[in-house]
Protein backbone atom coordinates (compact mmCIF):
# COMPACT_ATOMS: atom_id res chain seq x y z
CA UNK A 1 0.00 0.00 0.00
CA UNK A 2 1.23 3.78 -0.59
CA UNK A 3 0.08 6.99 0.17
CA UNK A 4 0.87 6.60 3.84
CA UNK A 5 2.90 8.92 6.15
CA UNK A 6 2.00 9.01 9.45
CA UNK A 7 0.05 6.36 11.13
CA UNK A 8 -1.44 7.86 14.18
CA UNK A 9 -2.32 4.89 16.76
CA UNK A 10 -4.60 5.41 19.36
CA UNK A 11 -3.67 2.75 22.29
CA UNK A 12 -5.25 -0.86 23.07
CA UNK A 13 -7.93 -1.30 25.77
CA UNK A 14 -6.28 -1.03 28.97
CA UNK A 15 -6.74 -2.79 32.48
CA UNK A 16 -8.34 0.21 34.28
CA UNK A 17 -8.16 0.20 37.83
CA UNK A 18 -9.79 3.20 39.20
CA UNK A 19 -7.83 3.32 42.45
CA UNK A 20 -4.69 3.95 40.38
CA UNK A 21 -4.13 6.77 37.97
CA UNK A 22 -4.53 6.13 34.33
CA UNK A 23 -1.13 6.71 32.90
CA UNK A 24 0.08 3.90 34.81
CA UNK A 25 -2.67 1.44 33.42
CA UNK A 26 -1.19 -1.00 31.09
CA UNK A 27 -3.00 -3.27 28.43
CA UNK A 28 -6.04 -5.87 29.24
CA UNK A 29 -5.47 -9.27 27.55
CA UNK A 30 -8.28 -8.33 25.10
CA UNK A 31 -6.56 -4.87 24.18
CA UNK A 32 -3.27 -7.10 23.48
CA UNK A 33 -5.07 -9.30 21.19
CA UNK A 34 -6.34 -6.34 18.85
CA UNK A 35 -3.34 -4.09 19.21
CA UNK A 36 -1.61 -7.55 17.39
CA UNK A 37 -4.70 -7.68 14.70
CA UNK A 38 -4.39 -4.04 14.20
CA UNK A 39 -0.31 -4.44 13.86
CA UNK A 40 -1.13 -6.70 10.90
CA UNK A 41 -3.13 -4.59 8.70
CA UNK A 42 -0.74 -1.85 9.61
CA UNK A 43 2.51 -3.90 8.20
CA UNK A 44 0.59 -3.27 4.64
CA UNK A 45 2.17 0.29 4.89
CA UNK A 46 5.43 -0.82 5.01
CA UNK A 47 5.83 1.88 8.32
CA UNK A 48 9.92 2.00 9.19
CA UNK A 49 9.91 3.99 12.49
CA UNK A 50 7.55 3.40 15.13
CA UNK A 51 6.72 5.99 18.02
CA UNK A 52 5.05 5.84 21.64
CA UNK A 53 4.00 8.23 24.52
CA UNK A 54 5.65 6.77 27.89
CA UNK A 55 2.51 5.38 29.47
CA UNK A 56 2.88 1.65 30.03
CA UNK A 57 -0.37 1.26 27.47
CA UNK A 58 1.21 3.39 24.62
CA UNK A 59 4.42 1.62 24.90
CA UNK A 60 2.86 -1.61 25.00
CA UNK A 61 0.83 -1.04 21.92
CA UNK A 62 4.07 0.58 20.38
CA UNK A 63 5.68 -2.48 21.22
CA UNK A 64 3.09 -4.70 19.81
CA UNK A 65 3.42 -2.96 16.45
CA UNK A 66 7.03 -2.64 16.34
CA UNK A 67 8.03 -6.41 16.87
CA UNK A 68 5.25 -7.21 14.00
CA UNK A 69 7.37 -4.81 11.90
CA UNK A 70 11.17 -5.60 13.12
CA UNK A 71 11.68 -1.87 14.25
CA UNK A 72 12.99 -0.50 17.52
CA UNK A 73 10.18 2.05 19.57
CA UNK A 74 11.42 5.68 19.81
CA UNK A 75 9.44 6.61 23.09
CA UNK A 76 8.83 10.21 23.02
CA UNK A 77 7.00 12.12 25.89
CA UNK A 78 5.57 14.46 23.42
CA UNK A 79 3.10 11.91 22.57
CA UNK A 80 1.58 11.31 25.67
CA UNK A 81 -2.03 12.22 26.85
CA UNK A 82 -3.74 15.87 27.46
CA UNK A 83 -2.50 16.85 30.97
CA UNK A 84 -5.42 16.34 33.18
CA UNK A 85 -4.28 15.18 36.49
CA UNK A 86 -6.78 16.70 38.42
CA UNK A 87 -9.63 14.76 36.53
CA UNK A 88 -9.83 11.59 37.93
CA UNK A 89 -11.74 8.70 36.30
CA UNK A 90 -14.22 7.85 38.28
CA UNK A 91 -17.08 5.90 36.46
CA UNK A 92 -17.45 5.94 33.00
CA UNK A 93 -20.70 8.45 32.68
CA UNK A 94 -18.93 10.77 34.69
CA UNK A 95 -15.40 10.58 32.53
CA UNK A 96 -17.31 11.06 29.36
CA UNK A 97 -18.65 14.28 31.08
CA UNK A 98 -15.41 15.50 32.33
CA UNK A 99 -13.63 15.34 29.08
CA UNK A 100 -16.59 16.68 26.87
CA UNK A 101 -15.47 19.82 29.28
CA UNK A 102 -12.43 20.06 28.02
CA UNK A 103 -13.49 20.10 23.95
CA UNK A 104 -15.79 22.37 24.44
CA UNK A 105 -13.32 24.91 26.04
CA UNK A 106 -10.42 24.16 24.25
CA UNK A 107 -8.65 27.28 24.75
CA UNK A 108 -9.31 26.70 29.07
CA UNK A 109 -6.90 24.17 30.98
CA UNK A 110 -10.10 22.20 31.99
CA UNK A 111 -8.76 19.84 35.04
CA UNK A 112 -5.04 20.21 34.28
CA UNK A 113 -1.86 21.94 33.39
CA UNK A 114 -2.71 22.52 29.67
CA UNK A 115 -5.46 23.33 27.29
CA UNK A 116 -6.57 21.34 24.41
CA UNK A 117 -5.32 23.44 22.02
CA UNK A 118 -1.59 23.19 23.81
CA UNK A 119 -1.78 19.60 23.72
CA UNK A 120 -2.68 19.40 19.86
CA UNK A 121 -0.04 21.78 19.54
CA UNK A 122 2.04 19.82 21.12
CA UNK A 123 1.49 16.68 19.90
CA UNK A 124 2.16 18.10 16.09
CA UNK A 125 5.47 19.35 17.25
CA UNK A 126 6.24 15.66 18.73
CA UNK A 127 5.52 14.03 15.28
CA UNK A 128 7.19 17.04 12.83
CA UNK A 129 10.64 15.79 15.02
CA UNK A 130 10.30 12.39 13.81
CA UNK A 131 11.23 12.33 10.25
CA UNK A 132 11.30 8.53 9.27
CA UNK A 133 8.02 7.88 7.14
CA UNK A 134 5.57 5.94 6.97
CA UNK A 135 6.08 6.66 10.95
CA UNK A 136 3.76 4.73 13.36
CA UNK A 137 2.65 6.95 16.25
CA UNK A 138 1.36 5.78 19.71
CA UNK A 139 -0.96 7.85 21.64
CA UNK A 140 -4.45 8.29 23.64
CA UNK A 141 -7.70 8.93 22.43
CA UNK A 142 -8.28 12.86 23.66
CA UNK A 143 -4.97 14.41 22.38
CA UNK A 144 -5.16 12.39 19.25
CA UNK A 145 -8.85 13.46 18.70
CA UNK A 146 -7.57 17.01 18.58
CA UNK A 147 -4.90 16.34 16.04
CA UNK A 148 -7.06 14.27 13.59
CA UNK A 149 -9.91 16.53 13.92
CA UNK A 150 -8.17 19.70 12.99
CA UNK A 151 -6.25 18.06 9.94
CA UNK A 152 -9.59 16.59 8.79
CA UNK A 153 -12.17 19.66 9.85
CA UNK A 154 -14.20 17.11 11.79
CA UNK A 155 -15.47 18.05 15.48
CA UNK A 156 -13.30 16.74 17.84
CA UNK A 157 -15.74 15.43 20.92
CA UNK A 158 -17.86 13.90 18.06
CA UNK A 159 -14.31 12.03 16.87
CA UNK A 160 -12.94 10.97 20.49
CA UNK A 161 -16.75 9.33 20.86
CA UNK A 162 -16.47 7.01 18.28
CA UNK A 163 -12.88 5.81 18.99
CA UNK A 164 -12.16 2.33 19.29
CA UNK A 165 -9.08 0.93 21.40
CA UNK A 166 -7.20 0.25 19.16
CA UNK A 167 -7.71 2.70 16.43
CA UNK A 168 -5.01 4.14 13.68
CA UNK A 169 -5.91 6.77 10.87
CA UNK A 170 -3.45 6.41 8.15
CA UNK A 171 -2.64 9.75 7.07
CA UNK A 172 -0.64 10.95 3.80
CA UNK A 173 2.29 13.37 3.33
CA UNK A 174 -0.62 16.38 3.40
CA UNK A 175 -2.74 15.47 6.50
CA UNK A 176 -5.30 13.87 4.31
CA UNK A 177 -7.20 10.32 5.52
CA UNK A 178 -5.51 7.26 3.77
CA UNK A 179 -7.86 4.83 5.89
CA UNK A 180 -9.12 4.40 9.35
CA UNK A 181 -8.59 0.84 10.60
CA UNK A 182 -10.20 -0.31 13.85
């Protein structure tokens, strides 16, 4: 397959334990077994760098993908989640409200450090520094929304709704959708 860049990978399903933060969550069983489907279809794109945020999920998905492909993980802290430490999880209804807070105020550091747009913004700068391409990218479901909805003119909240763990949108040298695999 050609056409592909960037390969933006949103992490397998985790084991969430609410009594411990989520960046130290790592992958379920289930969320191993499709990150290794989803590292199959991916290997069509011929990627030869792969990327990862820190957290234990993103790396494990990262490394998933990159033993499928042969390739070393560059783990890059510029990939990791919107900074939100003072939202904790709690139960799923009230997570979903908490983080459909922060896209409707992007420009407001809703329950953290940093504001939606920063984290967007920073996430583009932590893929422009990785120049191998087709480059596979590990990261989370809210900061990747951002991203992908801005290069696509699609409404973010709407986009992090629908997101599947896994997910990857394969993305060409312009920002334009390749596919979306899931």
């Amino acid at each position: 397959m050609s056409g592909a860049s960037l390969i933006l990978v949103r992490h397998g399903r985790p084991a969430i334990d609410p009594d411990t933060p989520p960046t130290t969550w790592p992958l379920c069983p289930e969320g191993r077994e499709a990150v290794e489907a989803l590292a199959g279809k991916i290997a069509a794109y011929r990627p030869i760098a792969v990327a990862a945020s820190p957290e234990p999920k993103a790396r494990e998905t990262a490394d998933i993908i990159a033993a499928r492909l042969g390739l070393p993980v560059d783990v890059d802290p510029g990939l990791h989640e919107h900074k939100r430490q003072r939202l904790s999880f709690g139960t799923e209804e009230a997570f979903r409200e908490k983080i459909g807070r922060i896209f409707a105020s992007p420009g407001e550091a809703v329950g953290g450090i940093e504001t939606a747009d920063e984290a967007c913004e920073r996430l583009a700068g932590a893929l422009a520094r990785h120049k191998g391409r087709p480059l596979v990218a590990v990261t989370h479901g809210t900061v990747l929304s951002l991203y992908v909805a801005r290069l696509l003119d699609l409404d973010a909240h709407d986009l992090w709704r629908n997101l599947h763990t896994p997910d990857a949108f394969v993305l060409d040298a312009q920002g334009g959708l390749v596919e979306r695999i899931s």
